[in-house]
Protein backbone atom coordinates (compact mmCIF):
# COMPACT_ATOMS: atom_id res chain seq x y z
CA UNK A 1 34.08 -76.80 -55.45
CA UNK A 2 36.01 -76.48 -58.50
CA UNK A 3 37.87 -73.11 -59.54
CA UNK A 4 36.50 -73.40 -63.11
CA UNK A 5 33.21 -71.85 -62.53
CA UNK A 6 31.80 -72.78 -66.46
CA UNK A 7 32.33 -76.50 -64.87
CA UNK A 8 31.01 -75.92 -61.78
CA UNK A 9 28.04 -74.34 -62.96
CA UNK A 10 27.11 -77.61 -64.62
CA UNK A 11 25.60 -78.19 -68.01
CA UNK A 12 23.97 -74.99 -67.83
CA UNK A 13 26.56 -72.83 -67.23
CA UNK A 14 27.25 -73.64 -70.84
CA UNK A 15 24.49 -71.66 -72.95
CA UNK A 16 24.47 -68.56 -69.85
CA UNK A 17 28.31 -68.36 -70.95
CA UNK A 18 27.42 -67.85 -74.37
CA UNK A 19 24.55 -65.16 -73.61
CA UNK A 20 26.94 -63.19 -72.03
CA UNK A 21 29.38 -63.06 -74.44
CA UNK A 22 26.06 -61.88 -76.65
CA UNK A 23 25.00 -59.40 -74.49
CA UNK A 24 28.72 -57.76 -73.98
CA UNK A 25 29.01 -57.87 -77.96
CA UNK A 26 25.13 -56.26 -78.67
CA UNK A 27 25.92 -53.72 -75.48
CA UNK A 28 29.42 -52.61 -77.09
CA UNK A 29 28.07 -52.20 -80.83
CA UNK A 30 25.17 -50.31 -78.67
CA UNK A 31 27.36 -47.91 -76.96
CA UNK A 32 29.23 -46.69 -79.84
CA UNK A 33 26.17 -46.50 -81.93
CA UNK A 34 24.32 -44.35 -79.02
CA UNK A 35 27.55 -42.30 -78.20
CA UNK A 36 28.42 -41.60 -82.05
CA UNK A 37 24.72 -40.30 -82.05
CA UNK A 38 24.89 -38.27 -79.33
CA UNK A 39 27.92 -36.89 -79.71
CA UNK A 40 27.75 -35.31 -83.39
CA UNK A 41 23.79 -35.07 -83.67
CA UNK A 42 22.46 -32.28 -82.07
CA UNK A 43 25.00 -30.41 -83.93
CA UNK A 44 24.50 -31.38 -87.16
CA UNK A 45 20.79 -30.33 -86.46
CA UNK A 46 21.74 -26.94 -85.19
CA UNK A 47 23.71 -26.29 -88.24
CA UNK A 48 21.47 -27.67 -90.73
CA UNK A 49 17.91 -25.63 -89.47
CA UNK A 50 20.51 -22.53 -89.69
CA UNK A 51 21.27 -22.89 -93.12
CA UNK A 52 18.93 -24.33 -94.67
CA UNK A 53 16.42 -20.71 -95.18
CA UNK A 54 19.06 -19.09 -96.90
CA UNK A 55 20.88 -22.07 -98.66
CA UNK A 56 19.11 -25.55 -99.17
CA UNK A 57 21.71 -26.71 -101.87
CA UNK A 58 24.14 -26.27 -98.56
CA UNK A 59 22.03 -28.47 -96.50
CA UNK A 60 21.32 -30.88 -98.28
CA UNK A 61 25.37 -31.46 -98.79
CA UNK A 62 25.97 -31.53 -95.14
CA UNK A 63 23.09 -33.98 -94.62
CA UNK A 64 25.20 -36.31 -97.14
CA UNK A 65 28.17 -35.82 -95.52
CA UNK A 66 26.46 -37.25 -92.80
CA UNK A 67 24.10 -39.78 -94.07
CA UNK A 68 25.38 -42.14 -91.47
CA UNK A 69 23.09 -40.41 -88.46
CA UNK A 70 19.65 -41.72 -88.46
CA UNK A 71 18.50 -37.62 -88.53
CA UNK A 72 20.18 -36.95 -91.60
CA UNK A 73 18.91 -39.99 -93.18
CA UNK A 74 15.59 -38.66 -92.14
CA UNK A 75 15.68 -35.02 -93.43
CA UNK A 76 17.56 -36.07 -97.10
CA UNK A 77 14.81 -38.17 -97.31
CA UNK A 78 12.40 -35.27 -97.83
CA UNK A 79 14.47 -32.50 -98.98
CA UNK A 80 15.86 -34.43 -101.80
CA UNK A 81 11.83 -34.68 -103.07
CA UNK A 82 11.02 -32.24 -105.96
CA UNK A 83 9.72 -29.24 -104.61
CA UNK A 84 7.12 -30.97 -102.48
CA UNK A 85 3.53 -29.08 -101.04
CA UNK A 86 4.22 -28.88 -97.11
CA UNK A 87 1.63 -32.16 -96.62
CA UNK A 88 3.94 -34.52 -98.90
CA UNK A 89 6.82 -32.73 -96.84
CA UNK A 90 5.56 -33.90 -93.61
CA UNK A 91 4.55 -37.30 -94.85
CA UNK A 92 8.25 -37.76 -96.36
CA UNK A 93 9.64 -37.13 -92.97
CA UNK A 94 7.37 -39.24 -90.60
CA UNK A 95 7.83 -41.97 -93.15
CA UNK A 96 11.58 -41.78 -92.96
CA UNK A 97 11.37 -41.48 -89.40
CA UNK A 98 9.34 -45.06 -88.84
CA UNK A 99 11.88 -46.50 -91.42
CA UNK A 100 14.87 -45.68 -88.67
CA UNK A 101 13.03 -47.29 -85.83
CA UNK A 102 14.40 -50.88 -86.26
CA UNK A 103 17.62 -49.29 -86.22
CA UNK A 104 17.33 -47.26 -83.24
CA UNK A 105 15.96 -50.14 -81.67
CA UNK A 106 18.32 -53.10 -82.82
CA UNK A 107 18.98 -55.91 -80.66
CA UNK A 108 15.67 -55.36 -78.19
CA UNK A 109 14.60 -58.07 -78.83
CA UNK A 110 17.68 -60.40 -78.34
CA UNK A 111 18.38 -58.20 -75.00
CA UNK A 112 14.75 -58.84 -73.75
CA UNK A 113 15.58 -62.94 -74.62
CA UNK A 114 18.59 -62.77 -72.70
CA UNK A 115 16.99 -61.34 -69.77
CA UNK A 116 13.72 -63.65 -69.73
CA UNK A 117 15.65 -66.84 -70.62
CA UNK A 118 18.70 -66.06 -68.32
CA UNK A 119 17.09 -66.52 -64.86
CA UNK A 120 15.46 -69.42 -66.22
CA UNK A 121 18.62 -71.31 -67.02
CA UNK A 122 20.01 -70.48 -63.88
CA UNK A 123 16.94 -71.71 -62.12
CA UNK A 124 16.94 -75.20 -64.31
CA UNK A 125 20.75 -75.37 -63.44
CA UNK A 126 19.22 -75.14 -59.08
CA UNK A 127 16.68 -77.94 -59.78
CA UNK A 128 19.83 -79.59 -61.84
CA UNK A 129 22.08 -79.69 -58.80
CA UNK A 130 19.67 -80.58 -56.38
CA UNK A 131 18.66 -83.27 -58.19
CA UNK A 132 22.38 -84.21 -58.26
CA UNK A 133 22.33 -83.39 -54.70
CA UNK A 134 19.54 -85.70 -53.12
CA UNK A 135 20.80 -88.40 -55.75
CA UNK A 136 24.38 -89.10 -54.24
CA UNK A 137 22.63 -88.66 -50.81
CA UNK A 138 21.80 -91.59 -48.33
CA UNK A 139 20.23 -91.55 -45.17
CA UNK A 140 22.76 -91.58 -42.62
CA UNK A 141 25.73 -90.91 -44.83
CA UNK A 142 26.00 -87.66 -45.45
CA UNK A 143 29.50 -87.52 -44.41
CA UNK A 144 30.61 -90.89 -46.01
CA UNK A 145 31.68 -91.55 -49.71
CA UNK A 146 29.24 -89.56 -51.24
CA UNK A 147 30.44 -86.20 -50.08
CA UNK A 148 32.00 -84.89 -53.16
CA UNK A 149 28.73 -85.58 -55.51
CA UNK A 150 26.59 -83.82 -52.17
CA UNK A 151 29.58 -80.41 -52.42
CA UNK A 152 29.20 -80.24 -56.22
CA UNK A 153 25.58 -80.62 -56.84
CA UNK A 154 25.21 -77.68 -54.21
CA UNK A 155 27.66 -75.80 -55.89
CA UNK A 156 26.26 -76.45 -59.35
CA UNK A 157 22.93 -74.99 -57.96
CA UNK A 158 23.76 -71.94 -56.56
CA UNK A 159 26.75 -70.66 -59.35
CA UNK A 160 23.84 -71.37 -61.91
CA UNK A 161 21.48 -69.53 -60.35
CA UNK A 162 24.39 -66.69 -59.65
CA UNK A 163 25.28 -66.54 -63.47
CA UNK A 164 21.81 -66.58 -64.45
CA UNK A 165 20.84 -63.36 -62.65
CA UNK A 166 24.19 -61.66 -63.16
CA UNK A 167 23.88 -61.95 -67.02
CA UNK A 168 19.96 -60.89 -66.62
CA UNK A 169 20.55 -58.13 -63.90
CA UNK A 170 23.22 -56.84 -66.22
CA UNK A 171 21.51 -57.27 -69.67
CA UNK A 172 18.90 -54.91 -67.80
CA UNK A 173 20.52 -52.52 -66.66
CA UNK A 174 21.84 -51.82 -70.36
CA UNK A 175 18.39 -52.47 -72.53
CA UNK A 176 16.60 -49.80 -70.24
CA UNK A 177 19.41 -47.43 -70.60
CA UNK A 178 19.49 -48.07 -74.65
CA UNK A 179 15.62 -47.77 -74.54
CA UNK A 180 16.10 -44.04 -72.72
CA UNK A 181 18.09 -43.67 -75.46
CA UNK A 182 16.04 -44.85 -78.14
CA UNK A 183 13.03 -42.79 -76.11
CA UNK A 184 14.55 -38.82 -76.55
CA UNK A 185 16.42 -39.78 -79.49
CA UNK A 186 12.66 -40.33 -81.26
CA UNK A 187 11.48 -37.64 -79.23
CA UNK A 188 14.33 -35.06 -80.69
CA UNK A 189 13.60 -36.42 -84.11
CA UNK A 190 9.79 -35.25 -83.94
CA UNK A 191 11.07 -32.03 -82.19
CA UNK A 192 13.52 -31.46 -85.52
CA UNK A 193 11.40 -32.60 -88.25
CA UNK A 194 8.79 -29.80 -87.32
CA UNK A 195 11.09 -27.25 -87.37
CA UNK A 196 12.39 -28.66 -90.31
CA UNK A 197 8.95 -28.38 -91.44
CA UNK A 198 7.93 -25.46 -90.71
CA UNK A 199 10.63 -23.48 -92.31
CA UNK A 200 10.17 -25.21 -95.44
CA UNK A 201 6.26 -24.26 -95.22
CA UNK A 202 7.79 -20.73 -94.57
CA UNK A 203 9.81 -20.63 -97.70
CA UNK A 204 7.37 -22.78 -100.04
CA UNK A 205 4.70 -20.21 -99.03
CA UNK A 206 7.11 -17.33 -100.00
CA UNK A 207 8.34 -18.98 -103.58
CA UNK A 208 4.95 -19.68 -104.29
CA UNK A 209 4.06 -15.93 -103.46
CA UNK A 210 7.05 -14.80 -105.50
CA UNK A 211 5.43 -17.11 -109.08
């Protein structure tokens, strides 16, 4: 068997080398978008519910200082509304909230085609070397000539079928981990955008008491 595993793997060790350099791409882009979340976030949030009762203006300039967090996107979106009733408030911030979806959930869909389309390969890449295999065989001279097309159409079978599960196993392991992600992440946004809400019912009900 050859050292080079892309040539032992046969022609479709080809397109599983190139999914995997996808997948390690989409899962690095994914890790510093989850972990720059994460990391900043929940602080932001904290800070912002503080302030804003006592000074929106102040809010709202922290928000655009960090507009690049899908939560601050979400709450300039409907405190930079003119003086909205509480109903239009809470319609401005579900809206925004659907509009960050596709970004909290970029690449799914390329990391579910890697993992449905992986095994597959490797399996084509089996029936691939076997075919190979029972081609250069003969009855009766399995040790003869032939040998060397018998050893790589064997190997070509089972280092597909190894790559093609590594890169799906793999793939996997990261897509359910960015969909946990993607889960509380939506699940803190609805937890902040009511409290969000409800202190700006709180102090729309007091301005318009104050008219």
């Amino acid at each position: 068997m050859s050292a080079n595993w892309l040539t032992s793997g046969g022609i479709v060790a080809l397109p599983l080398f190139l999914f995997s350099l996808i997948a390690i791409a989409l899962i690095l882009e994914r890790l510093i978008f989850w972990f720059r979340i994460n990391n900043r976030q929940r602080k932001i949030v904290q800070e912002v519910l503080k302030i804003y009762p006592n000074d929106p203006p102040r809010t709202v300039q922290i928000l655009r200082e960090n507009s690049t967090l899908p939560i601050a996107r979400i709450f300039l979106e409907a405190l930079s509304r003119d003086r909205p009733n509480p109903e239009a408030f809470r319609l401005a911030l579900e809206s925004a909230a659907q509009a960050e979806i596709p970004i909290l959930k970029r690449f799914n869909t390329v990391f579910e085609t890697i993992i449905s389309v992986s095994p597959l390969l490797g399996l084509l890449g089996t029936i691939l070397g076997l075919i190979r295999t029972f081609a250069a065989l003969k009855i009766g001279e399995i040790g003869g000539s032939n040998s060397g097309a018998v050893t790589q159409g064997i190997s070509e079978a089972l280092i597909s079928t190894g790559i093609g599960l590594i890169v799906a196993i793999v793939t996997l392991l990261f897509a359910n981990m960015f969909r946990g992600f993607y889960l509380r992440q939506f699940a803190f946004i609805q937890e902040s955008g009511g409290q969000l809400e409800l202190l700006y019912r709180d102090r729309y009900e007091r301005r318009r008491k104050g008219r």
